[in-house]
Protein backbone atom coordinates (compact mmCIF):
# COMPACT_ATOMS: atom_id res chain seq x y z
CA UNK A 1 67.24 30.61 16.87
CA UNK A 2 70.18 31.55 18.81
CA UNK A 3 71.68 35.26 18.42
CA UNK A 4 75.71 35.12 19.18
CA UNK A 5 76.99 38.36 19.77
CA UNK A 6 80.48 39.28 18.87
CA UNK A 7 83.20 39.03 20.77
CA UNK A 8 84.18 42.20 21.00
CA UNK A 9 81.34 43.31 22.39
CA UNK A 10 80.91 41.05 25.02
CA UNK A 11 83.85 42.20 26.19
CA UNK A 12 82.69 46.28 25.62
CA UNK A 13 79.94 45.33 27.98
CA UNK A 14 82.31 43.80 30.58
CA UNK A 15 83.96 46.53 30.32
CA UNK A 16 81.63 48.95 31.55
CA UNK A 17 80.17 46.79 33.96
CA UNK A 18 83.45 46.64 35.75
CA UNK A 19 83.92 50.65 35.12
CA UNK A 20 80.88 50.90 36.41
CA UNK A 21 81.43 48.74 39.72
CA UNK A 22 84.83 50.66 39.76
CA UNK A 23 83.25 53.88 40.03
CA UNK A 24 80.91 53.10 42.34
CA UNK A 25 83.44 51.88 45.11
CA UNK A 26 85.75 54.98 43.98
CA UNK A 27 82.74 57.60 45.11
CA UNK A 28 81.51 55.46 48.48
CA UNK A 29 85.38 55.56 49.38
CA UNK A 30 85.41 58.98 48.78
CA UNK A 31 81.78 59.64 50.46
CA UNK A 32 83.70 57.67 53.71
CA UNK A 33 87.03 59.83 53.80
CA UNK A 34 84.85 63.47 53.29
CA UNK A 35 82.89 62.62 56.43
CA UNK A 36 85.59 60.86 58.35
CA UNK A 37 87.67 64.60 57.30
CA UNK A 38 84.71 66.65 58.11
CA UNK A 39 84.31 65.12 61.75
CA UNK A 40 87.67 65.57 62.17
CA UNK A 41 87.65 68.64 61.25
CA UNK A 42 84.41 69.68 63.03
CA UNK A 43 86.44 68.50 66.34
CA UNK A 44 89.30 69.99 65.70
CA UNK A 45 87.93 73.60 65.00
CA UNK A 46 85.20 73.18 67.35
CA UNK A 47 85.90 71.41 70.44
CA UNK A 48 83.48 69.73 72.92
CA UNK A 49 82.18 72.00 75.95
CA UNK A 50 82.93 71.75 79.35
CA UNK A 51 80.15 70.66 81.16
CA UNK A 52 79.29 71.74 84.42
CA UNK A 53 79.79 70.83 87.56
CA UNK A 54 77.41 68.24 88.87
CA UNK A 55 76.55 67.87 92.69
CA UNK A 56 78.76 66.00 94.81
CA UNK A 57 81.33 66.67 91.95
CA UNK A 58 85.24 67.48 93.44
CA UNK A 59 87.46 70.34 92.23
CA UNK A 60 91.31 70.67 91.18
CA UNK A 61 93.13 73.36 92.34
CA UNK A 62 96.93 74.44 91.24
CA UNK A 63 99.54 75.59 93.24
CA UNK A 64 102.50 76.67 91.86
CA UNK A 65 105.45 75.62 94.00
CA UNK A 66 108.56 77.91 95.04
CA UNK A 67 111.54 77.11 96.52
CA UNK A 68 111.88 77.70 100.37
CA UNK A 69 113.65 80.16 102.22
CA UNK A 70 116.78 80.40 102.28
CA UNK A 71 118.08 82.87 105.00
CA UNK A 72 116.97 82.04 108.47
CA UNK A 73 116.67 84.25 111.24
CA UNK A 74 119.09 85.07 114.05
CA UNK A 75 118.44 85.63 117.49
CA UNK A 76 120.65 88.71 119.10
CA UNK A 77 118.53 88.82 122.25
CA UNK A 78 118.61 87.66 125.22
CA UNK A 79 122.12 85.85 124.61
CA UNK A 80 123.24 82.63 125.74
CA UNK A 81 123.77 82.34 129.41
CA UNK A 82 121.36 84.66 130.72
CA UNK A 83 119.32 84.45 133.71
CA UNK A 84 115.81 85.22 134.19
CA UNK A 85 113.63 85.26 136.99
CA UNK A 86 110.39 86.56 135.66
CA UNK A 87 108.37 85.90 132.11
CA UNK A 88 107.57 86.49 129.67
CA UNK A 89 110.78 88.18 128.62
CA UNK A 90 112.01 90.20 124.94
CA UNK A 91 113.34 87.91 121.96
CA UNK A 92 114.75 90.15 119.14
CA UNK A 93 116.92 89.53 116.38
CA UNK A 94 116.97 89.74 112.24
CA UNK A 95 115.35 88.22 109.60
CA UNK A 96 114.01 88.48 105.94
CA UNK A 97 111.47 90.54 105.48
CA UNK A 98 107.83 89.97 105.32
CA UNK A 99 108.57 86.38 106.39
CA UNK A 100 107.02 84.50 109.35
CA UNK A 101 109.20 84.19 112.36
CA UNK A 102 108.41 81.61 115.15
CA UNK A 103 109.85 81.44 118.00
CA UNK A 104 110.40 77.35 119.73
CA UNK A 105 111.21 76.94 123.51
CA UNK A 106 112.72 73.66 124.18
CA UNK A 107 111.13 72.50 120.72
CA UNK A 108 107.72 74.04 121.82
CA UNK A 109 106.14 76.72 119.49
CA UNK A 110 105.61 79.74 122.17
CA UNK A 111 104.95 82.84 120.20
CA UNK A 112 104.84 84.06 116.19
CA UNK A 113 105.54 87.77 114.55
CA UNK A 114 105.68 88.81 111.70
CA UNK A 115 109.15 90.41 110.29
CA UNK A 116 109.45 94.31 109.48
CA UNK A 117 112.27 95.81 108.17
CA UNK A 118 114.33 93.12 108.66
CA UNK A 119 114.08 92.78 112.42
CA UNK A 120 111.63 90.92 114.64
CA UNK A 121 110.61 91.18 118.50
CA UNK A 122 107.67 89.60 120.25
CA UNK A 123 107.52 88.54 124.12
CA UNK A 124 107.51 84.72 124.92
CA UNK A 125 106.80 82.64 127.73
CA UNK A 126 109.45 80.61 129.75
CA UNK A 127 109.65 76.87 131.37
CA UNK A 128 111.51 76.48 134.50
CA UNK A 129 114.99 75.68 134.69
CA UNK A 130 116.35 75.50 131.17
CA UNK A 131 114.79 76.70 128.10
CA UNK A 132 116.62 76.24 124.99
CA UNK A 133 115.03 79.24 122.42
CA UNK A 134 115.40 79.41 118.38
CA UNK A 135 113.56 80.47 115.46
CA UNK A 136 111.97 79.28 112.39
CA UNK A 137 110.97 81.77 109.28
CA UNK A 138 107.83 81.05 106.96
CA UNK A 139 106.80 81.90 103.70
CA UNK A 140 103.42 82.46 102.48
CA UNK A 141 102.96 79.02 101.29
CA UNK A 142 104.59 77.69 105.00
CA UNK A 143 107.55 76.46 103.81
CA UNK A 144 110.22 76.20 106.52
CA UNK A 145 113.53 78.43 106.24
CA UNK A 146 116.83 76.95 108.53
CA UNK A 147 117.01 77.01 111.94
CA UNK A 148 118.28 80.09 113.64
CA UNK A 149 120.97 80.08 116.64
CA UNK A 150 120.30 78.51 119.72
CA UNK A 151 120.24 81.07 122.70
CA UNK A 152 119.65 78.92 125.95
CA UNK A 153 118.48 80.59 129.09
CA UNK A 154 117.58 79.69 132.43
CA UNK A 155 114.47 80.77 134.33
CA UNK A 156 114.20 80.66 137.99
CA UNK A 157 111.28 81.70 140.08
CA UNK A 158 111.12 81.44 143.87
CA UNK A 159 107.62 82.12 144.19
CA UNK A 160 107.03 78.45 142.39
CA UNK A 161 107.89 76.00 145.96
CA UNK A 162 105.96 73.34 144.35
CA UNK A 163 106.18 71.00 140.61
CA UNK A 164 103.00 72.22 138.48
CA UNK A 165 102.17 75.65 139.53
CA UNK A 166 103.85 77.09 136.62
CA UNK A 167 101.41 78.06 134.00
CA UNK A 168 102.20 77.59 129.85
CA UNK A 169 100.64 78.00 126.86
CA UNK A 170 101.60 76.84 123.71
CA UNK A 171 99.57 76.41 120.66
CA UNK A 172 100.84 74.18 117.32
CA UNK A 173 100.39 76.95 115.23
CA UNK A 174 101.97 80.27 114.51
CA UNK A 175 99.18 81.17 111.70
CA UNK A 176 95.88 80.68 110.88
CA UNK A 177 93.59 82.07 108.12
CA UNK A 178 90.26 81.97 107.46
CA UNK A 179 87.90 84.40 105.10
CA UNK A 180 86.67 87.61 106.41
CA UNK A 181 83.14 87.76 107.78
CA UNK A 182 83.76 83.23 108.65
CA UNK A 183 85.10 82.36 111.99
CA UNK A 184 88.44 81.62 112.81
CA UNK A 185 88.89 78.79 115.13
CA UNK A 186 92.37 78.67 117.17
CA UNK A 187 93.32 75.32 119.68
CA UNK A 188 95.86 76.45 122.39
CA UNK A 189 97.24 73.83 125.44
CA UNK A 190 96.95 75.12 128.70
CA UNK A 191 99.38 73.46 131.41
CA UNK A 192 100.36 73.55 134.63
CA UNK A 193 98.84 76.49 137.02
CA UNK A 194 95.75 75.96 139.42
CA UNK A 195 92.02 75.99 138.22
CA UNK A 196 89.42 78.10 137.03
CA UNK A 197 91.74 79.98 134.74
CA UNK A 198 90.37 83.66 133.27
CA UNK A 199 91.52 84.27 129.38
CA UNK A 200 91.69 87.49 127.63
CA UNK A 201 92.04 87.58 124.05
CA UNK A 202 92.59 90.71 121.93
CA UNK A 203 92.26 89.93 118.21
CA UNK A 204 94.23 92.91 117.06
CA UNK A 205 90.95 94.55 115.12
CA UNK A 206 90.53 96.62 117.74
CA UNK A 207 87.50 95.47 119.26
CA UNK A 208 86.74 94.37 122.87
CA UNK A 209 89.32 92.12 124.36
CA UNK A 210 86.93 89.14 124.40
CA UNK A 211 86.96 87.91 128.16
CA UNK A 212 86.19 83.95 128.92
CA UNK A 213 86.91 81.17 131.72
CA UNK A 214 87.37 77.83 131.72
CA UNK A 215 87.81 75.56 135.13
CA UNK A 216 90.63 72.67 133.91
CA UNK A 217 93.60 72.72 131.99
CA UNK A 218 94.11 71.44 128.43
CA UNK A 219 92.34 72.06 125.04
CA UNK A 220 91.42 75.51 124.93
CA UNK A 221 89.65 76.26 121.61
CA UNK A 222 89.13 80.20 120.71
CA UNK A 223 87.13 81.70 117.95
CA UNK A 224 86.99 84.80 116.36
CA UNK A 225 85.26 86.80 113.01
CA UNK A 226 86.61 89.88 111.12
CA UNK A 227 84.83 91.98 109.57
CA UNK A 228 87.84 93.42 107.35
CA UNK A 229 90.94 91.88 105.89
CA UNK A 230 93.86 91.94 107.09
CA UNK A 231 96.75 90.73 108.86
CA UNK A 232 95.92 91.20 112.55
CA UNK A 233 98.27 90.36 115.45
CA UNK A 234 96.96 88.11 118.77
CA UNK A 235 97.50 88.29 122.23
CA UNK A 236 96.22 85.64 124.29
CA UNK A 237 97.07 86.18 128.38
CA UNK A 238 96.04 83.15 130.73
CA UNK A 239 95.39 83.81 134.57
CA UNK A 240 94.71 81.45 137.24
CA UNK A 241 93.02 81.23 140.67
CA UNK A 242 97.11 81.81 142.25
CA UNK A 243 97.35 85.05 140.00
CA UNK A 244 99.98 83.46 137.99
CA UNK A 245 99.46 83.92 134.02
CA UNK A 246 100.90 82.61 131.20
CA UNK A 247 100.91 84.39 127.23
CA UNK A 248 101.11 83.83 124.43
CA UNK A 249 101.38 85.61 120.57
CA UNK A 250 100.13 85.10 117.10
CA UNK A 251 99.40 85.77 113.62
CA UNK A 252 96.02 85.86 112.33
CA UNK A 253 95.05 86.53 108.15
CA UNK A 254 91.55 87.65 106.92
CA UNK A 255 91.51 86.88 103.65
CA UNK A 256 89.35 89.04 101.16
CA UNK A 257 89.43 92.71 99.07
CA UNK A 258 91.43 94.98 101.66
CA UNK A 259 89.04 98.05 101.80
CA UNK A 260 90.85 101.51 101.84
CA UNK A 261 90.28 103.49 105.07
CA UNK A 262 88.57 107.20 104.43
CA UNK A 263 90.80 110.28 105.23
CA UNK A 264 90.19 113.36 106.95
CA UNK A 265 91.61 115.39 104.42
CA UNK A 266 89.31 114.90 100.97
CA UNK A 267 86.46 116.20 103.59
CA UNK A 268 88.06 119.15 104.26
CA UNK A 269 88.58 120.06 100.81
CA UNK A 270 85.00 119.21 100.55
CA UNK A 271 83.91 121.36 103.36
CA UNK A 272 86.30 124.37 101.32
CA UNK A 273 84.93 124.00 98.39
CA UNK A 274 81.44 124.17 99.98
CA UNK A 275 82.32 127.61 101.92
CA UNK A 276 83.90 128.72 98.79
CA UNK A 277 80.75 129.03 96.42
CA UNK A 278 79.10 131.54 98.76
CA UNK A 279 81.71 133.61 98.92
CA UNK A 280 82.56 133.81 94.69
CA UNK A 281 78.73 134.69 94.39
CA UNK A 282 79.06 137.69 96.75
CA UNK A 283 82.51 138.46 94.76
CA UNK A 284 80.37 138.36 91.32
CA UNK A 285 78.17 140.61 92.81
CA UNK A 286 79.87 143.40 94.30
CA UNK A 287 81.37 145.50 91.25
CA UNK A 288 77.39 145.61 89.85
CA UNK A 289 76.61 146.97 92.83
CA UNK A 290 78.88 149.03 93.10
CA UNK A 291 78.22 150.48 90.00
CA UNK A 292 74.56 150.72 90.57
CA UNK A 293 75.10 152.78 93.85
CA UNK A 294 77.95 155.23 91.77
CA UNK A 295 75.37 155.68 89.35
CA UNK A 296 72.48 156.37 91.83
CA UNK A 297 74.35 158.66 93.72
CA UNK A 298 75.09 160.64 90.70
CA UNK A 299 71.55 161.19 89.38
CA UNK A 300 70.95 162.25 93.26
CA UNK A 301 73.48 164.90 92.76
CA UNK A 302 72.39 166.31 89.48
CA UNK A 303 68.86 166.33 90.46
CA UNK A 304 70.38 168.24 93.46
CA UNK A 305 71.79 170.84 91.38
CA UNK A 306 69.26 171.11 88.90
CA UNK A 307 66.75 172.28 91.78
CA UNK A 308 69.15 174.69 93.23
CA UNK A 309 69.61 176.01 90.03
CA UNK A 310 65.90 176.39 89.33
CA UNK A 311 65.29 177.96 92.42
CA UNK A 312 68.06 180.86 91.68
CA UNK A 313 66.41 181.31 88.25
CA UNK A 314 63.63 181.94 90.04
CA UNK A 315 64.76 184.53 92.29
């Protein structure tokens, strides 16, 4: 026997079959968005960490660029036209301060100082014949200023009868750096002059002028290590077997904490304040004693007079 439900409640059940179905989509939607929120969320507020550097792994580093100089320098001395007939002779002139100055002969880099108080002066080496000198200013970051004035000299030697014997040296750089403590390598040219040749270096740190030969022209390479930072200035003289020399000037930087030197004077007031605590002791001491001796002195007197006495009575 067949049972036919009615019809409205075949349709009650369909009803909550498909609210049923509804609601189950409605909370795994809702399941979905939380966790898709919650990651994003999770990332937002809590970022990923940096891992470490692996081995063999390369580094970025930032510089942040400035604009370079502006001003050049000027050359006052010597002035165009001069004559010379021995070197290395005096360039002077202005600049901006705490800027580079290098000094070209003839396009040749010949010598580098530092300027101070707006004024530079360093002694450079001449060619024979004509030598056409300028300067260039750097920054810190070696960023060319303009071109000073050309001052173009002559240099005539009579001692030199034959092409060669003249003796330069000339390096490609003005400034080198290195961290204290590391060495500092510097590559000079050597030219013209007759071999062995003698160098003497003084680093400007005020150790030994560090002595060494070599028998041909060309590469010389000179190292160096200081043991404080600082900005050090280097003179490099180069003498061969005819007695003839050549020189040459530059800048050297040792990077790294700048150490303060010790003074005199905080030993001294040391030493003072030292000699002074004997002395406030003795000071402390001297009214008590004083006292004590006043008081001694006293009972010496009275027992003094208390015997003479007694020995009147007596009589």
């Amino acid at each position: 026997m067949a049972v036919r439900l009615p019809k409205n409640m075949h349709r009650m059940t369909l009803d909550k079959k498909g609210s049923f179905l509804l609601f189950l989509a409605a909370m795994t939607l809702a399941m979905v968005t939380s966790a898709v929120f919650i990651t994003s969320s999770a990332h937002a507020l809590t970022p990923l960490p940096t891992p470490d550097p692996k081995p063999g792994s390369f580094g970025v580093e930032a510089t942040k660029v400035k604009e370079p100089p502006k001003v050049g320098a000027s050359i006052a001395v010597p002035g165009s036209g001069a004559s010379f007939s021995s070197s290395p002779i005096t360039v002077s002139g202005t600049c901006p301060n705490d800027l580079l100055v290098q000094i070209y002969n003839n396009n040749v880099m010949v010598g580098s100082v530092l300027c101070t108080n707006g004024s530079f002066s360093i002694q450079v080496g001449l060619f024979a014949g004509t030598n056409e000198l300028s300067a260039v200013v750097y920054d810190e970051l070696d960023q060319a200023g303009p071109v000073s004035n050309i001052a173009t000299v002559t240099y005539t030697d009579t001692r030199f009868t034959a092409f060669g014997q003249l003796l330069t040296l000339t390096s490609n750089y003005g400034r080198r750096s290195t961290p204290t403590g590391t060495q500092l390598t510097w590559p000079m040219q050597l030219s013209g002059g007759t071999g062995p040749y003698a160098f003497s270096i003084d680093w400007g740190d005020g150790s030994k002028a560090e002595l060494k030969s070599q028998s041909l022209a060309g590469l010389v390479s000179l190292a160096h290590a200081y043991k404080k930072a600082g900005i050090y200035t280097v003179n490099v003289t180069a003498t061969d077997t005819n007695n003839v020399t050549a020189f040459l000037q530059v800048i050297a930087v040792s990077s790294g904490k700048v150490e303060p030197e010790p003074t005199e004077k905080k030993v001294a007031v040391d030493r003072t304040t030292i000699l002074w605590v004997p002395a406030a002791i003795a000071l402390a001491l001297l009214v008590p004693a004083f006292w004590l001796g006043r008081r001694s002195q006293v009972i010496s007197i009275r027992k003094k007079m208390l015997k003479e006495r007694d020995n009147y009575v007596q009589k």
